[in-house]
N, C-alpha and C. Protein backbone atom coordinates (compact mmCIF):
# COMPACT_ATOMS: atom_id res chain seq x y z
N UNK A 1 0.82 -1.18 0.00
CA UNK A 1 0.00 0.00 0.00
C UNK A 1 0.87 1.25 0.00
N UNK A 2 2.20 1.39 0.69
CA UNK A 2 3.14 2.68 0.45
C UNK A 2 3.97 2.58 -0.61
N UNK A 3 3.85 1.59 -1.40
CA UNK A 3 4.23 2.15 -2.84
C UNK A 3 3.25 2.39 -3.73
N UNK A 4 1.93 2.08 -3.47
CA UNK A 4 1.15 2.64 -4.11
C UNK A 4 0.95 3.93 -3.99
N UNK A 5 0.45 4.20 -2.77
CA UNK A 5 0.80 5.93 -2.07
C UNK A 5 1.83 6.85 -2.56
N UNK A 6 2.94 6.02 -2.65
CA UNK A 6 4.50 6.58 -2.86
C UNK A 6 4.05 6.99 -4.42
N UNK A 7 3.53 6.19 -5.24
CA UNK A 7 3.09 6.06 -6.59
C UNK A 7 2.60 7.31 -7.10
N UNK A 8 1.62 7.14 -6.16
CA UNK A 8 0.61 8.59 -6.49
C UNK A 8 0.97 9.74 -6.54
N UNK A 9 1.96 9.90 -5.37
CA UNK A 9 2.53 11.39 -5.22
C UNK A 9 3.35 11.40 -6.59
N UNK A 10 4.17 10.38 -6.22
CA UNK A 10 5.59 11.08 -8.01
C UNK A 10 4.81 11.14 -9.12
N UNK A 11 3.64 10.16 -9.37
CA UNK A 11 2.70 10.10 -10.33
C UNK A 11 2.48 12.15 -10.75
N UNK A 12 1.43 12.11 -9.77
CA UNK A 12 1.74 13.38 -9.69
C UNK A 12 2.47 14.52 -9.83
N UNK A 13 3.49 14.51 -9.20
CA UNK A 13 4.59 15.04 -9.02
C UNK A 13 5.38 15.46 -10.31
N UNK A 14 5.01 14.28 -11.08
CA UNK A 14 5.65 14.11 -12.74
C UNK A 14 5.08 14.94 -13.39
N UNK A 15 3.86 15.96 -13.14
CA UNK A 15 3.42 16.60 -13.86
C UNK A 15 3.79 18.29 -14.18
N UNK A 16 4.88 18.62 -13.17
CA UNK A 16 5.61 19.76 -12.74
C UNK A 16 7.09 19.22 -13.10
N UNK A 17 7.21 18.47 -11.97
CA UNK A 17 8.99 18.31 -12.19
C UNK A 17 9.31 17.26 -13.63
N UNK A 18 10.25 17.10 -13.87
CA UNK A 18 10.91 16.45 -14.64
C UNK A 18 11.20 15.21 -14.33
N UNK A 19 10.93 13.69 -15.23
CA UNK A 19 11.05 12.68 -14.15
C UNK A 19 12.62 12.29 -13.90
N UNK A 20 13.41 12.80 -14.70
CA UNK A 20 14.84 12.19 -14.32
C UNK A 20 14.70 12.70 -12.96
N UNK A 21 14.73 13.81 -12.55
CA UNK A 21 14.70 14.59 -11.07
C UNK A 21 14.43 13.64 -10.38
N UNK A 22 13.11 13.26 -10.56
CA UNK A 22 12.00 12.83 -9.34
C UNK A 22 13.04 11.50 -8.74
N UNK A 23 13.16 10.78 -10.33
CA UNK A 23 13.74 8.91 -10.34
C UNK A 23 15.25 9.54 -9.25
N UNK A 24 15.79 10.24 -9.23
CA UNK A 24 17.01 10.60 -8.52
C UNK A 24 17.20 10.52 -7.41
N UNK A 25 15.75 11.87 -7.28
CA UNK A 25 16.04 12.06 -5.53
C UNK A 25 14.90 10.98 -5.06
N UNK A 26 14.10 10.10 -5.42
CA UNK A 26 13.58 9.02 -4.92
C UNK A 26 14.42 7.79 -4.35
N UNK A 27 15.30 7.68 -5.39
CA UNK A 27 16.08 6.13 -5.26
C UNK A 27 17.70 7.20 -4.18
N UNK A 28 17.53 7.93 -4.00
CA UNK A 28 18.83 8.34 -2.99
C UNK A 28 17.64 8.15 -1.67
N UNK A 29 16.21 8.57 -1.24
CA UNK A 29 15.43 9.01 -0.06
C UNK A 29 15.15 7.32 -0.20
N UNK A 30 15.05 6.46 -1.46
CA UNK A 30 14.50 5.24 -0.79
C UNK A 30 16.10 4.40 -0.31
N UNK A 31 17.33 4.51 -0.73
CA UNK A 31 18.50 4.19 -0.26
C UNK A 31 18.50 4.25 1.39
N UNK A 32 18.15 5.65 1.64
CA UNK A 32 18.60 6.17 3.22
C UNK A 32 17.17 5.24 3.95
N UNK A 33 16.08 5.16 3.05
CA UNK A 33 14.95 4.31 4.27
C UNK A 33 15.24 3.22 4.55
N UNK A 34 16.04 3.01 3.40
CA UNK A 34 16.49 1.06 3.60
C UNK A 34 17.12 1.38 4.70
N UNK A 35 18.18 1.74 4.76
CA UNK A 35 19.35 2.05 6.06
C UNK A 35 18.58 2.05 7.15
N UNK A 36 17.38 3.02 7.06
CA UNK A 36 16.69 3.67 8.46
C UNK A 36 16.29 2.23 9.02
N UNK A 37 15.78 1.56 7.98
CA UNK A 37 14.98 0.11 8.21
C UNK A 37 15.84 -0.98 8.90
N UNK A 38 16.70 -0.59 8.03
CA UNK A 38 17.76 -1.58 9.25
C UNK A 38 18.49 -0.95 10.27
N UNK A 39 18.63 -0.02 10.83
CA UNK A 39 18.98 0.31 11.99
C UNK A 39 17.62 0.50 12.80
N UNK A 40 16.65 0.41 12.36
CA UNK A 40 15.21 0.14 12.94
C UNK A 40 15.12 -1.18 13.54
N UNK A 41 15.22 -1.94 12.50
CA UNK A 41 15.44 -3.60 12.96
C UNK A 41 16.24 -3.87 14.18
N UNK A 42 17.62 -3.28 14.49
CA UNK A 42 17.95 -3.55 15.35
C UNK A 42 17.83 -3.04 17.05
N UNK A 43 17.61 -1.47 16.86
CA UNK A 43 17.54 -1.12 17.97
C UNK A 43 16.08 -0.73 18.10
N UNK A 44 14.89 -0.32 16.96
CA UNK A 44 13.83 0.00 17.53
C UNK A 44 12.71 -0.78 17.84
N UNK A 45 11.74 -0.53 18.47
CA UNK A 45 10.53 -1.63 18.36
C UNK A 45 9.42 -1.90 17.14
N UNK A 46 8.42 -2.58 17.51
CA UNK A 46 8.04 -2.97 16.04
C UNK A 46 7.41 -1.64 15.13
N UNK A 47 7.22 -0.89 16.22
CA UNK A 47 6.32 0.43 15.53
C UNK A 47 7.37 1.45 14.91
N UNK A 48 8.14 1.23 15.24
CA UNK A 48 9.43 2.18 14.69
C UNK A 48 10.01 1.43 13.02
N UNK A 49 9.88 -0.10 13.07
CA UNK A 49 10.22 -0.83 12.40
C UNK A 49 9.26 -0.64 11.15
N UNK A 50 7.86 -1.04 11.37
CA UNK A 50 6.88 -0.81 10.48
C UNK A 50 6.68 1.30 9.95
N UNK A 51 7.45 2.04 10.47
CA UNK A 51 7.05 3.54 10.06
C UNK A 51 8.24 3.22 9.55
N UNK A 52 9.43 2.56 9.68
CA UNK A 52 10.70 2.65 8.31
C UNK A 52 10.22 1.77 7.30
N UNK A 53 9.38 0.63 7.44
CA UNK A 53 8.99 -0.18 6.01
C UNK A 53 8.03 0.69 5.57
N UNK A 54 7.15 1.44 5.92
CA UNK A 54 6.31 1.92 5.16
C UNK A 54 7.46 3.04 4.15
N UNK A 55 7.95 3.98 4.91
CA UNK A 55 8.88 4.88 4.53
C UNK A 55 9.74 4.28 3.22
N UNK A 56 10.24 2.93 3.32
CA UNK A 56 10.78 2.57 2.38
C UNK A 56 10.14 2.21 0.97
N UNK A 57 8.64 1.91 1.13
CA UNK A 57 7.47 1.69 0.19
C UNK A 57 7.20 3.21 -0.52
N UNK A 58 6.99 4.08 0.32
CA UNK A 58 6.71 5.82 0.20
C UNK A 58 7.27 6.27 -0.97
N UNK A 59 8.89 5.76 -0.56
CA UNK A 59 10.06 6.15 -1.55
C UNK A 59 10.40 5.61 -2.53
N UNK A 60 9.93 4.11 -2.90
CA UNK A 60 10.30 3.26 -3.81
C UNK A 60 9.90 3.92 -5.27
N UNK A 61 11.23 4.12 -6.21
CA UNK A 61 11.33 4.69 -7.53
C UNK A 61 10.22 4.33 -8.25
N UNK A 62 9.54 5.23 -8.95
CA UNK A 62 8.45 4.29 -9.72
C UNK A 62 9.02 4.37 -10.80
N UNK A 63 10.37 3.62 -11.56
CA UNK A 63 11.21 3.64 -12.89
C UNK A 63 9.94 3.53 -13.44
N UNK A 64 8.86 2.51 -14.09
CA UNK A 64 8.67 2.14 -15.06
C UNK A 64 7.56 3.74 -15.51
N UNK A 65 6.63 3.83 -14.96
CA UNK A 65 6.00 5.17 -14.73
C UNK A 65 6.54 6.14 -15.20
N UNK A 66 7.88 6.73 -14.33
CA UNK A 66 8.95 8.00 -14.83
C UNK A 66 9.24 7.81 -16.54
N UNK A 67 9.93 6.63 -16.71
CA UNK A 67 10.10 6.57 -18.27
C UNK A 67 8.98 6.34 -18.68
N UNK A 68 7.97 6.28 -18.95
CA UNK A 68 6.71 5.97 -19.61
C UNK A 68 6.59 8.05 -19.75
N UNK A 69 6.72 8.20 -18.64
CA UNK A 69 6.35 9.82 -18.75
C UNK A 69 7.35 10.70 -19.74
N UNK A 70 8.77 10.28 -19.16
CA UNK A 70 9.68 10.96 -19.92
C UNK A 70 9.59 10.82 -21.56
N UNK A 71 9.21 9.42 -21.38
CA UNK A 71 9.33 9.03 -23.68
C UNK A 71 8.55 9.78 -24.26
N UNK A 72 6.80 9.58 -23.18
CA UNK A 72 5.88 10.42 -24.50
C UNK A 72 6.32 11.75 -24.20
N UNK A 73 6.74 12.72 -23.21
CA UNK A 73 6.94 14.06 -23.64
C UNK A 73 8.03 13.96 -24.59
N UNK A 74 9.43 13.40 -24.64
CA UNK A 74 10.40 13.07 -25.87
C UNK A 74 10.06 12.76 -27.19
N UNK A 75 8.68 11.73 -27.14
CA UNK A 75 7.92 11.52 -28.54
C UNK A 75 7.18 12.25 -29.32
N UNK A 76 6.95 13.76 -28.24
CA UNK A 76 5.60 14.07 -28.98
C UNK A 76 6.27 14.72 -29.96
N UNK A 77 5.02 14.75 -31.12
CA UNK A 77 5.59 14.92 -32.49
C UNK A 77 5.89 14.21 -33.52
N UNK A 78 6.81 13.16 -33.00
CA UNK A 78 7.05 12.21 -33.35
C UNK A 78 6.82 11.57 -34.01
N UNK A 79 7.31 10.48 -35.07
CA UNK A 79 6.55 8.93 -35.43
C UNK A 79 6.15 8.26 -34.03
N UNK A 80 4.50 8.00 -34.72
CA UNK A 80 4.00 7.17 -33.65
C UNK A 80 4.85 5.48 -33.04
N UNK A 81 5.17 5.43 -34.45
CA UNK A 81 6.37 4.09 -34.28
C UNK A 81 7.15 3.79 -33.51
N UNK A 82 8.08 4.80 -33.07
CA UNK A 82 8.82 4.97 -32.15
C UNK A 82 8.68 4.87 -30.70
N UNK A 83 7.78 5.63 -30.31
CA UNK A 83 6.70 5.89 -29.28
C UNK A 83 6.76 4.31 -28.88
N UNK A 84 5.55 3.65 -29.70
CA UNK A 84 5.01 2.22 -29.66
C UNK A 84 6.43 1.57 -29.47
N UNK A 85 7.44 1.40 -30.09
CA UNK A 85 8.51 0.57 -29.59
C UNK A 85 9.17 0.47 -28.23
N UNK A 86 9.35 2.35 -27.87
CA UNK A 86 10.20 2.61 -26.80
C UNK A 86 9.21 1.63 -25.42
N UNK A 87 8.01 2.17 -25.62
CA UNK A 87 6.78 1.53 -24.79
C UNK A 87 7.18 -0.11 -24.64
N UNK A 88 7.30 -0.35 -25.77
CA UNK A 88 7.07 -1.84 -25.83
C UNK A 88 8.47 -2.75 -25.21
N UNK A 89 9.18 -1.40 -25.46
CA UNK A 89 10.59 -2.06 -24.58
C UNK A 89 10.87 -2.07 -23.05
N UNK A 90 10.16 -1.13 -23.09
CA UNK A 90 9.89 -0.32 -21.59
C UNK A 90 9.07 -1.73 -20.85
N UNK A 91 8.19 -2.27 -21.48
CA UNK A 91 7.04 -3.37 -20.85
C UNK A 91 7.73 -4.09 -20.62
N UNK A 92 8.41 -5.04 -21.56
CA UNK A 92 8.97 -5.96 -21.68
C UNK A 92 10.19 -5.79 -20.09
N UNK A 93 10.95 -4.58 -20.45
CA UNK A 93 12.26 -4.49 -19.44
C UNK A 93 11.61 -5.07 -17.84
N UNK A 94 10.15 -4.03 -17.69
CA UNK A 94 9.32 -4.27 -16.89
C UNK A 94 9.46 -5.61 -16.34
N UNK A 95 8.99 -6.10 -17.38
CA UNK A 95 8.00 -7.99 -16.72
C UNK A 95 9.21 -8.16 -16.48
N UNK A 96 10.37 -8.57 -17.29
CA UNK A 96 11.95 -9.34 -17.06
C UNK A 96 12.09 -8.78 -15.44
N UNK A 97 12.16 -7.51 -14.89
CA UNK A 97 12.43 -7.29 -14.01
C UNK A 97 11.79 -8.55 -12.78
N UNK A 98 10.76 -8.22 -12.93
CA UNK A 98 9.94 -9.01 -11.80
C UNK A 98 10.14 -10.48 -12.15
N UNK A 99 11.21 -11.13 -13.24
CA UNK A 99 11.13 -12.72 -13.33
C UNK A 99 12.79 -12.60 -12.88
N UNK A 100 13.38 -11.65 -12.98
CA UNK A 100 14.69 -11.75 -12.74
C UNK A 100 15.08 -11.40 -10.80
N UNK A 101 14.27 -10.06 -10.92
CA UNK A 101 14.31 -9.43 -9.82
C UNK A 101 14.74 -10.20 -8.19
N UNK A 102 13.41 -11.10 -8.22
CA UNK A 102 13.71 -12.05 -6.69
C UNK A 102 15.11 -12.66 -6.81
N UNK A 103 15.57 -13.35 -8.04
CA UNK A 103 16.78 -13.70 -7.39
C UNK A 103 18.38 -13.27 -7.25
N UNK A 104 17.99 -12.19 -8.11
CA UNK A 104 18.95 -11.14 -7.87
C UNK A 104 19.02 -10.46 -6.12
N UNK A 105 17.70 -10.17 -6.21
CA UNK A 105 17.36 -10.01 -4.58
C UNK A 105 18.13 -11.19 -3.83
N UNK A 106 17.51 -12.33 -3.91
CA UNK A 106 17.99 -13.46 -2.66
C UNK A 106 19.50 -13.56 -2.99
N UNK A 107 20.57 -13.18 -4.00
CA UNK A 107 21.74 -13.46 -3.74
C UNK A 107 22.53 -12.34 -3.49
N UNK A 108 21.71 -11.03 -3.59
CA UNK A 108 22.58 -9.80 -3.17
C UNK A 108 22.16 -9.81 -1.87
N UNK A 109 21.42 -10.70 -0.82
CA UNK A 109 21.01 -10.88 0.14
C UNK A 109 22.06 -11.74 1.26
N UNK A 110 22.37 -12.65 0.35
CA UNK A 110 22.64 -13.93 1.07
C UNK A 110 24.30 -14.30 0.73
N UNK A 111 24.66 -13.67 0.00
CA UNK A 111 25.94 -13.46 -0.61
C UNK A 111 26.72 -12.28 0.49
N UNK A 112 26.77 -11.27 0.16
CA UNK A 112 27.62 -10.26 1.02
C UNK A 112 26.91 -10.80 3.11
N UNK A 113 25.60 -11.18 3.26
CA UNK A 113 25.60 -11.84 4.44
C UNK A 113 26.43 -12.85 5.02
N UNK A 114 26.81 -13.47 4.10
CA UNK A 114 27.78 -14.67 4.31
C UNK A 114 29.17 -13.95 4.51
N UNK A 115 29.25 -13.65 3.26
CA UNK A 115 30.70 -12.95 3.78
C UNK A 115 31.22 -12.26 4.30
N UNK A 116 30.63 -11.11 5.42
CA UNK A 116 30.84 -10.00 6.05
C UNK A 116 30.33 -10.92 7.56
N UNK A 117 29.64 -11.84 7.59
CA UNK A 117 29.48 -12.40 8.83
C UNK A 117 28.02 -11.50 9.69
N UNK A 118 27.68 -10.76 8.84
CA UNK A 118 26.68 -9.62 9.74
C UNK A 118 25.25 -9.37 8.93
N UNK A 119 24.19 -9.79 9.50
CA UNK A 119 22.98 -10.31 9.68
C UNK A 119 22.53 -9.16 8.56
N UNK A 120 23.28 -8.14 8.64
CA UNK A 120 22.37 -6.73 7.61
C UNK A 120 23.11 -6.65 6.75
N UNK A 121 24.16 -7.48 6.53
CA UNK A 121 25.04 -7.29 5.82
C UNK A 121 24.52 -7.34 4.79
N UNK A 122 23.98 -8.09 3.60
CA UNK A 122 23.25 -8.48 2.59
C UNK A 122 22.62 -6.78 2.25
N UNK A 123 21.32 -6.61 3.30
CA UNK A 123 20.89 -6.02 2.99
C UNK A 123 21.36 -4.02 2.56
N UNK A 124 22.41 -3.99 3.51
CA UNK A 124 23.42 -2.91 3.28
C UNK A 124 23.97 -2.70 2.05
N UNK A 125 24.27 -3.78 1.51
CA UNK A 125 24.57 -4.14 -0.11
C UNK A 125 23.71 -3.98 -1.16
N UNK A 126 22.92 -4.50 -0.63
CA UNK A 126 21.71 -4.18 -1.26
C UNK A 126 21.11 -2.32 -1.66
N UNK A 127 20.99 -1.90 -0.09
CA UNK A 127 20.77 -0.62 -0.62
C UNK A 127 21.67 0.25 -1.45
N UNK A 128 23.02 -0.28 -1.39
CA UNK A 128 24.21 0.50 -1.73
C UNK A 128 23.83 0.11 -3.57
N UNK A 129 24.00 -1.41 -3.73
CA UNK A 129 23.38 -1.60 -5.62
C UNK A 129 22.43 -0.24 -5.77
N UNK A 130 21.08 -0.74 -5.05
CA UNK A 130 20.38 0.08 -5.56
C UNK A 130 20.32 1.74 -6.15
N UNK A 131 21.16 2.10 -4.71
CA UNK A 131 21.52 3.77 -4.94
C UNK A 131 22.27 3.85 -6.38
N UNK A 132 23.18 3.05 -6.76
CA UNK A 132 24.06 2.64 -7.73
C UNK A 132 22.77 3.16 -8.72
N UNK A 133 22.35 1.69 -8.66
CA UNK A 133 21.86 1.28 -10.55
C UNK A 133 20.74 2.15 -10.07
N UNK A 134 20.04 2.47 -9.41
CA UNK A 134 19.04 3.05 -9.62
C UNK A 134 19.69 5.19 -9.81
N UNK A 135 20.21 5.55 -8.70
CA UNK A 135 20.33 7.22 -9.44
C UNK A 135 21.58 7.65 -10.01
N UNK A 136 22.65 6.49 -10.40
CA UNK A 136 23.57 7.02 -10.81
C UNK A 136 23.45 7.72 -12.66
N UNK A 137 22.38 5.94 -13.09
CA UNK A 137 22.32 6.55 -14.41
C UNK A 137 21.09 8.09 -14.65
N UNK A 138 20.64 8.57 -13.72
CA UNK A 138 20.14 9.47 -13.63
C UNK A 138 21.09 11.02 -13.26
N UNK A 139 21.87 10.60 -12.12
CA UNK A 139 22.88 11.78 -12.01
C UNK A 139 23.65 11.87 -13.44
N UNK A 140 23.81 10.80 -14.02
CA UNK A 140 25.15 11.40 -14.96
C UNK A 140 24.32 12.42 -16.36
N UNK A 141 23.52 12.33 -16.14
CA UNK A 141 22.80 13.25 -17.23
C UNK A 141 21.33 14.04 -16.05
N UNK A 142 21.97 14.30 -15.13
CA UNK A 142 21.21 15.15 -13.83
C UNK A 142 20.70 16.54 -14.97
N UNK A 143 21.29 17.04 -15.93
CA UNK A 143 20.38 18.48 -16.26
C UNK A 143 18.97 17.92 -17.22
N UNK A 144 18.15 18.82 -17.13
CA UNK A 144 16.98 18.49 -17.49
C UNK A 144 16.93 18.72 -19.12
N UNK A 145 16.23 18.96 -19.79
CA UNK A 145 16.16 19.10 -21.01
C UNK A 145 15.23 20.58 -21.26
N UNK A 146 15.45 21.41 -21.86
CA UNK A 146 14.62 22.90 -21.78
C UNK A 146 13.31 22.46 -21.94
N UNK A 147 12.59 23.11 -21.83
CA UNK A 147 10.75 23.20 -22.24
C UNK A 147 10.87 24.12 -23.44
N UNK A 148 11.74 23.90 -24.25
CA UNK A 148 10.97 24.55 -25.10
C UNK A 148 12.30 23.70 -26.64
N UNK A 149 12.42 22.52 -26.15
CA UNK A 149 13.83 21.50 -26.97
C UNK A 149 12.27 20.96 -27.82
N UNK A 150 12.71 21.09 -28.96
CA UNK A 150 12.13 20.40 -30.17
C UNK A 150 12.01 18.69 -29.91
N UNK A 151 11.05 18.13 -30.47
CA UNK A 151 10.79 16.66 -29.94
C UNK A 151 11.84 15.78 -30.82
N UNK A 152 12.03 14.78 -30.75
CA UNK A 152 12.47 14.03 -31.51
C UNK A 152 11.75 13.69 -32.94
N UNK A 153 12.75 13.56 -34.12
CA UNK A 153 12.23 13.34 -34.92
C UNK A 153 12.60 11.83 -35.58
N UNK A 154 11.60 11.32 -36.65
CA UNK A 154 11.96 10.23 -37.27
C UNK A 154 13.27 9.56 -37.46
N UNK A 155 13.69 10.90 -38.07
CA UNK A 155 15.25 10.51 -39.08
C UNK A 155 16.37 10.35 -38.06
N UNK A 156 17.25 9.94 -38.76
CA UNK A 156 18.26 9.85 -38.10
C UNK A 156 19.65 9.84 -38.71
């Protein structure tokens, strides 16, 4: 339910800001909840525990959304063709995620846990990938594009 929530707002949110922005400072605020979550786990009680999982749901990037937003403002104009492909790649990247996802999860989990000897260990790793793959390829092209940049065209 707090990534649905979380959803709504950037959903939103996408309609002012720019989504590279949003995908940025989301996946750095959902990085630090992971953290919060596990230093929750250890020293707080369950209610402290459950206001950092929600927090971490709140924040969770909505990639597929953001690029769905970013292409059609990039498309408009456009061949519709293009559009329809980027979409269709976009879906596809989607589903793969969620067939790939869990076990990428269970071994960036269970892997650095083993070897660091420390119970959060996994998951520390974990948030650290994520901050990675999730806002780096966003920082490295951090400026926005003008409002007033011509759309993409056919040719090439």
């Amino acid at each position: 339910m707090a990534i649905a929530a979380g959803g709504l707002v950037l959903g939103t949110a996408a309609r002012w800001i720019r989504p590279r922005r949003i995908g940025f400072w989301a996946a750095v605020a959902n990085a630090a909840a992971i953290v919060l979550l596990l230093v929750a786990s250890r020293a707080g009680g369950p209610a402290t525990v459950v206001a950092a999982a929600v927090l971490v749901g709140v924040t969770q990037p909505q990639v597929g959304p953001l690029v769905r937003v970013h292409w059609s403002r990039w498309f408009r104009g456009a061949d519709p063709r293009l559009a329809r492909t980027a979409m269709s790649y976009e879906g596809a990247a989607d589903e793969a995620s969620f067939v790939l996802g869990p076990a990428l999860v269970g071994a960036l989990l269970l892997v650095p846990t083993a070897a660091l000897g420390v119970a959060q260990g996994g998951p520390l790793v974990g948030a650290a990938v994520l901050l990675v793959a999730a806002a780096a390829p966003l920082a490295r092209r951090y400026t926005d594009l003008p409002s007033h940049e011509e759309p993409a065209s056919g040719s090439g």
